[in-house]
N, C-alpha and C. Protein backbone atom coordinates (compact mmCIF):
# COMPACT_ATOMS: atom_id res chain seq x y z
N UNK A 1 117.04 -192.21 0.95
CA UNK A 1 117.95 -191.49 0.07
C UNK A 1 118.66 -190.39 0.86
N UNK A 2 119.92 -190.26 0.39
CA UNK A 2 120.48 -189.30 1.45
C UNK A 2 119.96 -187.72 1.00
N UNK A 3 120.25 -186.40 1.63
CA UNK A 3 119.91 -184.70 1.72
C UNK A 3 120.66 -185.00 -0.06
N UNK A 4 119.22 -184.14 -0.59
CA UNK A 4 119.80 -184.12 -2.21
C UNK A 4 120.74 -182.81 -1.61
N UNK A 5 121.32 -182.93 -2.91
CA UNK A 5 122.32 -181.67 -3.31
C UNK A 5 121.90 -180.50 -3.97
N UNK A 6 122.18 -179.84 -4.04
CA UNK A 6 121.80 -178.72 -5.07
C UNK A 6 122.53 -179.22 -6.74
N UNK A 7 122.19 -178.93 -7.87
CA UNK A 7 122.88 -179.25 -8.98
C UNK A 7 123.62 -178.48 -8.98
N UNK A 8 124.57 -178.21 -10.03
CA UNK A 8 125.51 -177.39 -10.35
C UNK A 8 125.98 -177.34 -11.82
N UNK A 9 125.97 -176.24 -12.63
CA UNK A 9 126.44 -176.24 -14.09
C UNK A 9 127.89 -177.11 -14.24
N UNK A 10 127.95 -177.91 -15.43
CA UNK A 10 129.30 -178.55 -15.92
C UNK A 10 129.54 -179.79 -14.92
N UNK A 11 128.73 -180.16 -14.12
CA UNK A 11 129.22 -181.21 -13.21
C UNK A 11 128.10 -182.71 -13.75
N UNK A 12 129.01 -183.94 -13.75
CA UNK A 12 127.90 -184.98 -13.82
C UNK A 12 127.41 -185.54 -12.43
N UNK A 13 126.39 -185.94 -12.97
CA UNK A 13 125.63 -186.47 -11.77
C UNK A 13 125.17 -187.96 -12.11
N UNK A 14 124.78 -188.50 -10.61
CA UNK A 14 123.94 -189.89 -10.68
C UNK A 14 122.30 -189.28 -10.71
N UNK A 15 121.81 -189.55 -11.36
CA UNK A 15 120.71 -189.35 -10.89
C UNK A 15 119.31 -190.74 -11.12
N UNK A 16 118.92 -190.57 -9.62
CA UNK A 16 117.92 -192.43 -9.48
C UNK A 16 116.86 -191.78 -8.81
N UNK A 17 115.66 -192.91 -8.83
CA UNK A 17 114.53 -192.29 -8.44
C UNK A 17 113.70 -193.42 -8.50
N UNK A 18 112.60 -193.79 -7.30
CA UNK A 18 112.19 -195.33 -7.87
C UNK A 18 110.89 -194.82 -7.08
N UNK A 19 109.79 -195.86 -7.42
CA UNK A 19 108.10 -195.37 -6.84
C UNK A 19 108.16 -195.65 -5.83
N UNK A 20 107.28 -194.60 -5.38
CA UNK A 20 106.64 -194.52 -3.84
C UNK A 20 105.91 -195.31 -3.14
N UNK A 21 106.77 -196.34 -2.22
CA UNK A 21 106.63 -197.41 -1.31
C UNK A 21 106.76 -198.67 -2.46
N UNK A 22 108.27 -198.26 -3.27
CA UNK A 22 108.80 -199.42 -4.08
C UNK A 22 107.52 -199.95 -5.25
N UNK A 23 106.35 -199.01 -5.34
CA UNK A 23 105.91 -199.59 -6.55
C UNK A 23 106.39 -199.55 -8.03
N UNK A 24 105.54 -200.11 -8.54
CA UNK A 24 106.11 -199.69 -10.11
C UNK A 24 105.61 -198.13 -10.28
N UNK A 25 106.52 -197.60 -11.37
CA UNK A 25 106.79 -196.95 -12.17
C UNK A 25 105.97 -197.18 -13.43
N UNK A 26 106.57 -198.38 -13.85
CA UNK A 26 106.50 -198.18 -15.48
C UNK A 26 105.69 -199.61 -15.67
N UNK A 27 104.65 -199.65 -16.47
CA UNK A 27 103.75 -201.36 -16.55
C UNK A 27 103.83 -201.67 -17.61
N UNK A 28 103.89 -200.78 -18.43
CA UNK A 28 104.07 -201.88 -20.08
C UNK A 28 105.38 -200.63 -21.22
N UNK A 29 105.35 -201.27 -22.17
CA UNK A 29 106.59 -201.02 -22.99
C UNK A 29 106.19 -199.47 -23.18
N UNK A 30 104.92 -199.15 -23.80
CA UNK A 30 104.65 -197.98 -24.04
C UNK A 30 104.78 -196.68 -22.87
N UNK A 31 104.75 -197.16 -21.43
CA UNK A 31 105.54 -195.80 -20.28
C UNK A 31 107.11 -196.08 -20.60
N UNK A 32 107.62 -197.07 -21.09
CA UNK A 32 108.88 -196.66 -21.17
C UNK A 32 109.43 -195.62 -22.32
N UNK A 33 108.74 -195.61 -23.22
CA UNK A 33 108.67 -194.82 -24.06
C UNK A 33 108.59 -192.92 -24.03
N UNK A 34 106.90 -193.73 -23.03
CA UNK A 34 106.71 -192.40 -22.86
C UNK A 34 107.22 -191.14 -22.04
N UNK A 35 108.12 -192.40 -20.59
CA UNK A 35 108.86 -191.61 -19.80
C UNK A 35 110.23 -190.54 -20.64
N UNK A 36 111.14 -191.48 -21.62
CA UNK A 36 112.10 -190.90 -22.66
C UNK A 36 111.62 -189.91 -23.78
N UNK A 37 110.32 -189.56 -23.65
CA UNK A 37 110.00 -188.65 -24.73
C UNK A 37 109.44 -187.35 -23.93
N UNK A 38 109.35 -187.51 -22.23
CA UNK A 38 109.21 -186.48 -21.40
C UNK A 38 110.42 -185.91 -21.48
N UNK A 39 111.29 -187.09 -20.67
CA UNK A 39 113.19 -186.45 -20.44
C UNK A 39 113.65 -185.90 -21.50
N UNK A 40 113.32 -186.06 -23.23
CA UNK A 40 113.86 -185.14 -23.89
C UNK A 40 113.25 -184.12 -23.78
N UNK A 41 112.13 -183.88 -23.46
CA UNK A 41 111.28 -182.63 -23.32
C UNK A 41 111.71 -181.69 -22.34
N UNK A 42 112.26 -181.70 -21.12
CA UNK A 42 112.17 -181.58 -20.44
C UNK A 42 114.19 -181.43 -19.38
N UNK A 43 114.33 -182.69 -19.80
CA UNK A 43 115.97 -182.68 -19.43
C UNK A 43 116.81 -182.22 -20.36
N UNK A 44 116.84 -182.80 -21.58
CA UNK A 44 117.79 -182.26 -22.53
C UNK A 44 118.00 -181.07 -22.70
N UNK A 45 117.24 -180.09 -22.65
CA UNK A 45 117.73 -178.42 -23.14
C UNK A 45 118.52 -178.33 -21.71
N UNK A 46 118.42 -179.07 -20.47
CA UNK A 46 119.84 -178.65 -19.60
C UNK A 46 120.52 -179.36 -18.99
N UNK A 47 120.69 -180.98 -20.42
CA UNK A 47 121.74 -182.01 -19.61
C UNK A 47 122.03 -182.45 -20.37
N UNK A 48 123.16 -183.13 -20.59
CA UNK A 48 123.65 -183.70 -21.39
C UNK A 48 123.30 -185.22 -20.75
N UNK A 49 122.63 -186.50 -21.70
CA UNK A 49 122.76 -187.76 -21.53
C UNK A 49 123.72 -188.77 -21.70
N UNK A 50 124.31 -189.06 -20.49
CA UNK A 50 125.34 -190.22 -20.68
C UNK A 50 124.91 -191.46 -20.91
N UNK A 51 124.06 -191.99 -19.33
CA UNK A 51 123.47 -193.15 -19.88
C UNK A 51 122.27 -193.41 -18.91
N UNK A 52 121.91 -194.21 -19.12
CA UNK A 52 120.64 -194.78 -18.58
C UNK A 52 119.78 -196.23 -18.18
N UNK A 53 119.05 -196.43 -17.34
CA UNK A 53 118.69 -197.32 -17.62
C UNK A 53 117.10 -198.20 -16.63
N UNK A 54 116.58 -197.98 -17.22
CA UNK A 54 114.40 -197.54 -16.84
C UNK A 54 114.33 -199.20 -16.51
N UNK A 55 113.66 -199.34 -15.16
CA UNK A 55 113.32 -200.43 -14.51
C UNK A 55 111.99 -200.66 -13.96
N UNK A 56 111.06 -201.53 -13.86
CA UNK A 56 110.13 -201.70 -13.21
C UNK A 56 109.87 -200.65 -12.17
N UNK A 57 110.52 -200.80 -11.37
CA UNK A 57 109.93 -199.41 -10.14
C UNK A 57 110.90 -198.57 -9.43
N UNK A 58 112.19 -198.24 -10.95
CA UNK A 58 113.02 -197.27 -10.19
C UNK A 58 114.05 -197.25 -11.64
N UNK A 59 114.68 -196.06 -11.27
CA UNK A 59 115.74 -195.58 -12.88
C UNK A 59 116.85 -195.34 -12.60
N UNK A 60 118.17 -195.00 -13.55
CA UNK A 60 119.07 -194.89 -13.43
C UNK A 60 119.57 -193.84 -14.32
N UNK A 61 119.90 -192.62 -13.80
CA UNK A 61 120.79 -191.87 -15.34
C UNK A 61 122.04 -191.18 -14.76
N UNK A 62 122.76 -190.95 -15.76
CA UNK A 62 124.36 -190.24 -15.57
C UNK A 62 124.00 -189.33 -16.21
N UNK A 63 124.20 -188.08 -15.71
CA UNK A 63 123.86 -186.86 -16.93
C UNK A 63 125.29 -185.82 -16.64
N UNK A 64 125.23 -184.89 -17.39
CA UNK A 64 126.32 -183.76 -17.29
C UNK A 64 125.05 -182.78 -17.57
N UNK A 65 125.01 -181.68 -16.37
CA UNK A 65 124.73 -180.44 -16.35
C UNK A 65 125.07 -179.77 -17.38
N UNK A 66 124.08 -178.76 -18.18
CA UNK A 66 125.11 -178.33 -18.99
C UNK A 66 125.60 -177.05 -18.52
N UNK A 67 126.83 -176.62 -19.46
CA UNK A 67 127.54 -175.28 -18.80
C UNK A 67 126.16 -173.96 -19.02
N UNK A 68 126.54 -173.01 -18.38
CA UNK A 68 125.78 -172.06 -18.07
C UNK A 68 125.90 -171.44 -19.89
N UNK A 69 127.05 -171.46 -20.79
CA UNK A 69 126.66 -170.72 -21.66
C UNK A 69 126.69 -171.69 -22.80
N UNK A 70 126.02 -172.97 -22.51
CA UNK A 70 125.68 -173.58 -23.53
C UNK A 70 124.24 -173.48 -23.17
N UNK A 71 123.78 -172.85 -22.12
CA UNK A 71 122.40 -172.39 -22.30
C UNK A 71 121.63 -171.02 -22.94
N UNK A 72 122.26 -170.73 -23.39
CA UNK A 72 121.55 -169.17 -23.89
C UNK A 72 121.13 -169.50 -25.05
N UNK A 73 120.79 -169.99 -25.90
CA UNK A 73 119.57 -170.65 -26.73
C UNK A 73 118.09 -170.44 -26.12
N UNK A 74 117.76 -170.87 -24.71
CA UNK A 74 117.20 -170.99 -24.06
C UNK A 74 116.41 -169.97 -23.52
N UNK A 75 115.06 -170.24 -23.28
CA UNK A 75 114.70 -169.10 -22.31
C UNK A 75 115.38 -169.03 -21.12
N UNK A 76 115.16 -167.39 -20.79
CA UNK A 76 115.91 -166.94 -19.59
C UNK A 76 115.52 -168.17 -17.84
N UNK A 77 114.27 -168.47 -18.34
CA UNK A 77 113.78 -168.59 -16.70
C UNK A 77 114.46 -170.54 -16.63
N UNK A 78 114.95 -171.11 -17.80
CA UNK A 78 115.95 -171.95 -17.80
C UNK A 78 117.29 -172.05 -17.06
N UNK A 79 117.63 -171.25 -17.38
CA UNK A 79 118.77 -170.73 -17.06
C UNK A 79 119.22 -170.60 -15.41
N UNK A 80 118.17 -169.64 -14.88
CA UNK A 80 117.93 -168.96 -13.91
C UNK A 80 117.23 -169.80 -12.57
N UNK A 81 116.46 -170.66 -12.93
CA UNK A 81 115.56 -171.25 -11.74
C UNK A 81 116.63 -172.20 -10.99
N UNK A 82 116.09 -172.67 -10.26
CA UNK A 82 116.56 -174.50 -9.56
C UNK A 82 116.84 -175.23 -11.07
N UNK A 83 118.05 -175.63 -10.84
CA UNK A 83 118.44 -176.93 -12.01
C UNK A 83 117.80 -177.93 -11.90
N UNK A 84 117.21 -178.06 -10.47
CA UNK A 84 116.46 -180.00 -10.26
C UNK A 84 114.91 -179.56 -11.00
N UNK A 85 114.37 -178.17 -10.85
CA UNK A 85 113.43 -177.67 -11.30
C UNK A 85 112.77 -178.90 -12.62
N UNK A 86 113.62 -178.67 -13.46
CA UNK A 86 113.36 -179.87 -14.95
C UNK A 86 112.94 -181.08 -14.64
N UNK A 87 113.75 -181.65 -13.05
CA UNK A 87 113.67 -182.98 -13.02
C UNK A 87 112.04 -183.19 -12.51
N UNK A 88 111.98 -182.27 -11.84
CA UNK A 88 110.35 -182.44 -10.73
C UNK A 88 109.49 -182.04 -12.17
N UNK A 89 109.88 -181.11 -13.27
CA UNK A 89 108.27 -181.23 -14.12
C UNK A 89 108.45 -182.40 -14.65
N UNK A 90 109.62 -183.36 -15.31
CA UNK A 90 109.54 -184.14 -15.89
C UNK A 90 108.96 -185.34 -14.99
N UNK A 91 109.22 -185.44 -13.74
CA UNK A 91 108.15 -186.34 -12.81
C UNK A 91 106.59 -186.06 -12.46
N UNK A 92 106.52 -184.89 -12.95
CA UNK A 92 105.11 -184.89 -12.09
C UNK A 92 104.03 -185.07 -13.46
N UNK A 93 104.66 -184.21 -14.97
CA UNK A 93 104.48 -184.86 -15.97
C UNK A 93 104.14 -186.00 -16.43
N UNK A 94 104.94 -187.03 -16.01
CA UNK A 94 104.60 -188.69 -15.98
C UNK A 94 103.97 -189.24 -15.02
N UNK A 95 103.85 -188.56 -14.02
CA UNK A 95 102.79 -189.14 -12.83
C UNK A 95 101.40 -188.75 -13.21
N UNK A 96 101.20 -187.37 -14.25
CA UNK A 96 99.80 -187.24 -14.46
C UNK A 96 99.57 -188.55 -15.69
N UNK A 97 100.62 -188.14 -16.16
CA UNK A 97 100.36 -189.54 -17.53
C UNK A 97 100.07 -190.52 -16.50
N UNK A 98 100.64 -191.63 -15.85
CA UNK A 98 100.02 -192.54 -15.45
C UNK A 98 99.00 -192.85 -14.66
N UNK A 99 98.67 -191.79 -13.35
CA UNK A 99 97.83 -191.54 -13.11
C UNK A 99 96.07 -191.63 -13.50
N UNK A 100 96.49 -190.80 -15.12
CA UNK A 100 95.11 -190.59 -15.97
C UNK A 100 94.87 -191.84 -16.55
N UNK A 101 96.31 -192.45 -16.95
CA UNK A 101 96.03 -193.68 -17.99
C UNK A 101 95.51 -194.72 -17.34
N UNK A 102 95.94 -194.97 -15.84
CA UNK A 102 95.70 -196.14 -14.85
C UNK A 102 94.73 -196.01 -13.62
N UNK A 103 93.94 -194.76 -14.18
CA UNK A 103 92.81 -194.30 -13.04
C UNK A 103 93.23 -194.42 -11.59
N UNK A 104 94.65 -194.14 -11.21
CA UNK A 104 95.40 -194.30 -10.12
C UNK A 104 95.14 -192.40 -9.44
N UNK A 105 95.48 -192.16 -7.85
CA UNK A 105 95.75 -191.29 -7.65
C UNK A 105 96.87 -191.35 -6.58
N UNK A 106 97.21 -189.85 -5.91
CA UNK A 106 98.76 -189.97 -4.97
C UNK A 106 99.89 -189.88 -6.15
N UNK A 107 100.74 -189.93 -5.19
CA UNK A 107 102.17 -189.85 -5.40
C UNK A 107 102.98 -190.69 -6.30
N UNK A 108 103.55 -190.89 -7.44
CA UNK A 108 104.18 -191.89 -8.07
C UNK A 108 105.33 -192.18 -7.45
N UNK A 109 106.38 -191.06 -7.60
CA UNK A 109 107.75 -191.37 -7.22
C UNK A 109 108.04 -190.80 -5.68
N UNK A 110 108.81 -191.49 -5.48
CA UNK A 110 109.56 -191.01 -4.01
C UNK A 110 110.16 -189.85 -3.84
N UNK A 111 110.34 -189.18 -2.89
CA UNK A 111 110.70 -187.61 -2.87
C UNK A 111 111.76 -187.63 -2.20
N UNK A 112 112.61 -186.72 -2.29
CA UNK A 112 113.19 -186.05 -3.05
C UNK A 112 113.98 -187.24 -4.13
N UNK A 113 113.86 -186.82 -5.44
CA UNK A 113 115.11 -187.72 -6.36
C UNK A 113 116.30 -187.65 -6.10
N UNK A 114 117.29 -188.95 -5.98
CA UNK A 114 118.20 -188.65 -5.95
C UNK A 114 118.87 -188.40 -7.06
N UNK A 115 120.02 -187.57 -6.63
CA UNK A 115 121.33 -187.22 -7.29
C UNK A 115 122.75 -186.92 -6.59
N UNK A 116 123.73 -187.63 -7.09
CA UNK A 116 125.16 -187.78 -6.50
C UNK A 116 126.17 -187.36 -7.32
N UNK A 117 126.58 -186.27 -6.72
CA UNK A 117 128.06 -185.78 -7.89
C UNK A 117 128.81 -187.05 -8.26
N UNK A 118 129.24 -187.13 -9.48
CA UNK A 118 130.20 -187.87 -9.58
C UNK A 118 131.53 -187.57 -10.36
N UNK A 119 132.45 -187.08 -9.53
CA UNK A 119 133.60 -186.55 -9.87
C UNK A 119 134.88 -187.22 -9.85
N UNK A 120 134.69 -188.37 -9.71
CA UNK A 120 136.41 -189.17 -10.01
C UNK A 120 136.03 -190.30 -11.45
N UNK A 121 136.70 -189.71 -12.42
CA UNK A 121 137.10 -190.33 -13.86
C UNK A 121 136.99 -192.02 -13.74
N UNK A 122 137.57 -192.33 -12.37
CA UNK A 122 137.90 -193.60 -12.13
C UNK A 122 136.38 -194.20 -12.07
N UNK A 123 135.85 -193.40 -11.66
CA UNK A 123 134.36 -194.32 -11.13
C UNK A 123 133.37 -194.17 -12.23
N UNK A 124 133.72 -193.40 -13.12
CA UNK A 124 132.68 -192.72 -14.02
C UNK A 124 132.84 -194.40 -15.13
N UNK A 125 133.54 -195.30 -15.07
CA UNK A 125 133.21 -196.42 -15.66
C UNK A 125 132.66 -197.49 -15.09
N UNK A 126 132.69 -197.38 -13.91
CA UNK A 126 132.13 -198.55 -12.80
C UNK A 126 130.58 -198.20 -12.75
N UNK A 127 130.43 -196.82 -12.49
CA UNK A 127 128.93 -196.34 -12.51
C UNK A 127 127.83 -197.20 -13.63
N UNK A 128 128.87 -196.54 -15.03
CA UNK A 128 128.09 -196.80 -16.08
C UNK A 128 127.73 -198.60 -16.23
N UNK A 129 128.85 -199.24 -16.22
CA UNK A 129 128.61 -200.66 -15.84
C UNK A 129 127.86 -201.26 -15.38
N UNK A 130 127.55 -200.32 -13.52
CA UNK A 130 126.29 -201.05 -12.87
C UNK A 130 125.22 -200.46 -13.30
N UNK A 131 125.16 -199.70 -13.62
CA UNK A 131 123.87 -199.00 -14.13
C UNK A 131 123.04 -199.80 -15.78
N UNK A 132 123.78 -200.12 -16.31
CA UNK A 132 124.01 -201.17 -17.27
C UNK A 132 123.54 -202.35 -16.92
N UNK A 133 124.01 -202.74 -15.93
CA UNK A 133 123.87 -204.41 -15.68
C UNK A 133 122.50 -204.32 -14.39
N UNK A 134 122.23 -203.41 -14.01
CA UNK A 134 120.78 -203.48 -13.13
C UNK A 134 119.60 -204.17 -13.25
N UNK A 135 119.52 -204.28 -14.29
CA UNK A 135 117.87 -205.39 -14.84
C UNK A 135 118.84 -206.72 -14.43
N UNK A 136 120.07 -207.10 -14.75
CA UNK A 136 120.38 -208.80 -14.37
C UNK A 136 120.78 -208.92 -12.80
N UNK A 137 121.02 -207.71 -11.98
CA UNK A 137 121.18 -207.73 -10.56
C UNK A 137 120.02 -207.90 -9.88
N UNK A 138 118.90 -207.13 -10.70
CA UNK A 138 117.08 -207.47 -10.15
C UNK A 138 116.71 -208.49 -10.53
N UNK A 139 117.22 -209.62 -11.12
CA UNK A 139 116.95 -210.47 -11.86
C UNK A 139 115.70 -210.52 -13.41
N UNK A 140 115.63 -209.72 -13.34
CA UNK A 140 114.42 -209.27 -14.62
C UNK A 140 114.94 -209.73 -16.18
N UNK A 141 116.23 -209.60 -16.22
CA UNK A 141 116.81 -210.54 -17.51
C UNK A 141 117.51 -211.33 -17.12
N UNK A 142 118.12 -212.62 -18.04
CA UNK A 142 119.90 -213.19 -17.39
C UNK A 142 120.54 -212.67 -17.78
N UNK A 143 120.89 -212.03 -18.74
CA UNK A 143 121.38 -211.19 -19.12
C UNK A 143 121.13 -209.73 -19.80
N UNK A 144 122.08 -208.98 -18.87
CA UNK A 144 121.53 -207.13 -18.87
C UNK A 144 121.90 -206.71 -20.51
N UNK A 145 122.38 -207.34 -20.97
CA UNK A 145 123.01 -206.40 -22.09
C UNK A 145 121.06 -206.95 -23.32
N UNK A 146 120.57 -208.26 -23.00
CA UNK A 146 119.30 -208.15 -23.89
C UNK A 146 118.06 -206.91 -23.17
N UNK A 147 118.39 -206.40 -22.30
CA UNK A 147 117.34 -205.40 -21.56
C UNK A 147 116.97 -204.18 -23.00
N UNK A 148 115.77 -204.30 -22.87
CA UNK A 148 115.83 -203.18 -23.72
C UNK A 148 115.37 -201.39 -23.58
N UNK A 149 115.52 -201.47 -22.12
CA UNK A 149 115.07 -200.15 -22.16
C UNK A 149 116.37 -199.58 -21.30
N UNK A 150 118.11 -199.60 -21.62
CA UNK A 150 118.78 -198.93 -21.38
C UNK A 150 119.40 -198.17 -22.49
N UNK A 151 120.82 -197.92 -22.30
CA UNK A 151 121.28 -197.12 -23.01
C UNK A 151 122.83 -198.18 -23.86
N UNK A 152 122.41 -199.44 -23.26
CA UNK A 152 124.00 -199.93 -23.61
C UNK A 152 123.65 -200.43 -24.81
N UNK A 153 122.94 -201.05 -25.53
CA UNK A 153 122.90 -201.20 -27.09
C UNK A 153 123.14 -199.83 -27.95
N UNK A 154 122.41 -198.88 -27.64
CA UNK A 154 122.44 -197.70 -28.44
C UNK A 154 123.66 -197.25 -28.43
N UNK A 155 124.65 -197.17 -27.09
CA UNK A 155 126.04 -196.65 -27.24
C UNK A 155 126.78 -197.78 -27.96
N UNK A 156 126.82 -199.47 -28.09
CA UNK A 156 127.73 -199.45 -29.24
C UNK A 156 126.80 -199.69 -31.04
N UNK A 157 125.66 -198.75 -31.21
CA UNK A 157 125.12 -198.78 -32.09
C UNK A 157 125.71 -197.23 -32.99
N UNK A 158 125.30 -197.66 -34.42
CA UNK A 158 125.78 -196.06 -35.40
C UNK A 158 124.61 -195.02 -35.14
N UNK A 159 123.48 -195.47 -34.90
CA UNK A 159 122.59 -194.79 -35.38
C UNK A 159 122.03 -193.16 -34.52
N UNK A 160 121.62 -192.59 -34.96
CA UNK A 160 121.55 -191.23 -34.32
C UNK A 160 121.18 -191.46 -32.72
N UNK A 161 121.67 -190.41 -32.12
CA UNK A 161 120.88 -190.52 -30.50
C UNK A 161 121.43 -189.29 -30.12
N UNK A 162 120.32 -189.11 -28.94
CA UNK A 162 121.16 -187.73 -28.16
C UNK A 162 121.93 -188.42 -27.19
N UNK A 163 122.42 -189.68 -26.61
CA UNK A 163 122.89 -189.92 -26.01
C UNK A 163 124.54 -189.29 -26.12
N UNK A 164 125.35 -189.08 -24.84
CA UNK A 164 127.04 -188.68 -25.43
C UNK A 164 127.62 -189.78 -25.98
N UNK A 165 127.69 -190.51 -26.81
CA UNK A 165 128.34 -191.57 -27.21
C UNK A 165 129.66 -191.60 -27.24
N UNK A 166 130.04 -190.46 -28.04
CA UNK A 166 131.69 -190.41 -28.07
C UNK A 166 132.43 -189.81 -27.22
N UNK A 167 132.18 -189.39 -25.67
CA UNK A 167 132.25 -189.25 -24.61
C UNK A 167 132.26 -190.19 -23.72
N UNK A 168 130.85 -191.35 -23.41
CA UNK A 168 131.09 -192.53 -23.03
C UNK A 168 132.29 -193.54 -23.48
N UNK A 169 131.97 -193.70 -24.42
CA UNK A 169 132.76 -194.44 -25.73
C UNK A 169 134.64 -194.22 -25.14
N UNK A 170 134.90 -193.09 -25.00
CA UNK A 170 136.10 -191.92 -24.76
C UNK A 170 136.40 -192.65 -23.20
N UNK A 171 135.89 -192.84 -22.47
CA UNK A 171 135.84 -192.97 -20.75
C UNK A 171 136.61 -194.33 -20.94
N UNK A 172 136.30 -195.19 -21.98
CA UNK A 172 136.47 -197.27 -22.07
C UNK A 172 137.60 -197.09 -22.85
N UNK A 173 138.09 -195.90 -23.62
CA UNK A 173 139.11 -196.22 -24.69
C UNK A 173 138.75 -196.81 -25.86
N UNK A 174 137.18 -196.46 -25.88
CA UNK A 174 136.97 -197.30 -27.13
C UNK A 174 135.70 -198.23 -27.25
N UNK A 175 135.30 -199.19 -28.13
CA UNK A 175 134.02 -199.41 -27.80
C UNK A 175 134.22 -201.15 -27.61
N UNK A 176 135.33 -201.26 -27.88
CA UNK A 176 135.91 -202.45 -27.63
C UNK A 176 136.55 -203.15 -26.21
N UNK A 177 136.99 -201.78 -25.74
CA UNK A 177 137.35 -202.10 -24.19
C UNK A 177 135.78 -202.18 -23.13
N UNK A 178 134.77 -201.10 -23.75
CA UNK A 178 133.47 -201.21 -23.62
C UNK A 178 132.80 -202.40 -22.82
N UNK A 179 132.55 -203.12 -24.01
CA UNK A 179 132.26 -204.43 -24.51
C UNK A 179 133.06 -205.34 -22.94
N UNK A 180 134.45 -205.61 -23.20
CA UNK A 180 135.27 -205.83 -22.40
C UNK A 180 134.56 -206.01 -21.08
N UNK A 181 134.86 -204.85 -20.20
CA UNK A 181 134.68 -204.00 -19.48
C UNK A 181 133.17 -204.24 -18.49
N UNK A 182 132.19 -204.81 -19.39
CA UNK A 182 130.65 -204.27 -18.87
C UNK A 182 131.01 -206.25 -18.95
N UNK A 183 131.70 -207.65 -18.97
CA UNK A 183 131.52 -208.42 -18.59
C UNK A 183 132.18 -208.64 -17.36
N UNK A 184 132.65 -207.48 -16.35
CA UNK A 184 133.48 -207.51 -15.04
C UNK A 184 132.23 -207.48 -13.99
N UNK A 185 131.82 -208.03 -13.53
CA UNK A 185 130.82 -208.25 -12.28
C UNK A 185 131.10 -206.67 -11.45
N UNK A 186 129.80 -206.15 -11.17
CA UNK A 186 130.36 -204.47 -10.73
C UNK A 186 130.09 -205.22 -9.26
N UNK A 187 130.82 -204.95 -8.36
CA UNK A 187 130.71 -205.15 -6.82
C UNK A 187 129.57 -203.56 -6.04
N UNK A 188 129.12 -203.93 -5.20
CA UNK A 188 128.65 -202.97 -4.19
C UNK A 188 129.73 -201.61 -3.92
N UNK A 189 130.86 -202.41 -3.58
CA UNK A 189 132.11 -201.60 -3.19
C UNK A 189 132.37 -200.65 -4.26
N UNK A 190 132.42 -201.06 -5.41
CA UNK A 190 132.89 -200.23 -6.16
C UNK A 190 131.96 -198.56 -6.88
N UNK A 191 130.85 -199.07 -6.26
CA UNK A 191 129.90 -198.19 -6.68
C UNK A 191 129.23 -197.37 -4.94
N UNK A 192 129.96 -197.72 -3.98
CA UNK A 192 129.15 -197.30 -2.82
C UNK A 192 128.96 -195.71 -2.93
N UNK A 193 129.94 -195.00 -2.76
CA UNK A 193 129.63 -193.77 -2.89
C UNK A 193 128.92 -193.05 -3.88
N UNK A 194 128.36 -193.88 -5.36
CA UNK A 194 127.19 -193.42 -5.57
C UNK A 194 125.63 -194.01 -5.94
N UNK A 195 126.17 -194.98 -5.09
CA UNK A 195 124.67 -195.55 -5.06
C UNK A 195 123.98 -196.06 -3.39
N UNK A 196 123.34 -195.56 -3.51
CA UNK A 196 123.37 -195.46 -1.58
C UNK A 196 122.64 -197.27 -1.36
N UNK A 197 123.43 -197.47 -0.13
CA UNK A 197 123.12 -198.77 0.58
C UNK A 197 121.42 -199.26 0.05
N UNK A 198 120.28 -198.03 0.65
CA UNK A 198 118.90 -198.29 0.52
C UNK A 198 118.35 -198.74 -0.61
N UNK A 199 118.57 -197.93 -2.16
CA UNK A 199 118.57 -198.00 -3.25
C UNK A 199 118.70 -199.15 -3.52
N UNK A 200 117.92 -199.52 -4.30
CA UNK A 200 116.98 -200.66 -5.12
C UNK A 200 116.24 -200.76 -6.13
């Protein structure tokens, strides 16, 4: 993985992360669960969720930092610390969970997590796409859109979520160009600069 970055308020990011020496992560339906009920714990009071998408032995999310004064709700030491700060309790959090549950010890995930600014509008739909279609590039479904532990059913679904929906939704023109859109084969090329060569 390449030198993380520092985060930064108001900016989105890639952010991926897969187990240490390519193991699994996640073994049955219930860590997938349980990993998304850490990240709200834990990410949400300082990110906004675009999208996502939880794999055998590595993840995918788009988040937006949030602005500095959509944090004052918040305790101060939120605010104030390392922004990646959230990401490392919400990992080490789920490494004790699995750990305890699977009488495992060591390291779960790989260090440092990545994260990649992603600042051109243009790419911010290509991202979401491959990130989307990742379980049918690993071959784990034939098709990515029956996967069920991403974020692309829920964005063209009504039902409540913290996900940004009408933000994503906003990026496609709609939920129809969406749809469209996520049957275009994502190339390597189009995603290089934020998904590094190694990544898997």
């Amino acid at each position: 993985m390449p030198k993380p970055v520092p985060l930064q308020y108001g900016k989105h990011y890639h952010i991926y992360n897969r187990g240490n020496n390519r193991e699994n992560i996640f073994f049955e339906k219930r860590n997938y669960r349980h990993f998304l009920e850490l990240y709200a714990k834990y990410i949400v009071p300082i990110a906004d969720i675009c999208v996502y998408c939880l794999l055998c032995n590595h993840f995918h999310f788009m988040v937006r930092i949030k602005d500095l004064k959509d944090l004052t709700g918040f305790p101060k030491p939120v605010r104030s610390r390392s922004l990646s700060q959230p990401f490392s309790n919400l990992f080490n959090a789920y490494a004790k969970a699995i750990n305890k549950a699977y009488n495992r010890t060591g390291a779960l995930f790989q260090r440092p997590f990545g994260r990649i600014e992603v600042a051109s509008d243009a790419y911010f739909i290509w991202l979401v796409i491959y990130i989307h279609q990742n379980p049918q590039k690993h071959g784990l479904v034939d098709d990515f859109r029956t996967w069920s532990h991403s974020s692309y059913q829920t964005l063209l679904s009504t039902k409540p979520t913290r996900l940004e929906r009408d933000d994503v939704l906003a990026w496609f023109d709609g939920v129809d160009n969406f749809v469209v859109l996520h049957q275009q084969e994502v190339t390597e090329r189009k995603v290089a600069l934020w998904v590094p060569e190694d990544f898997d």
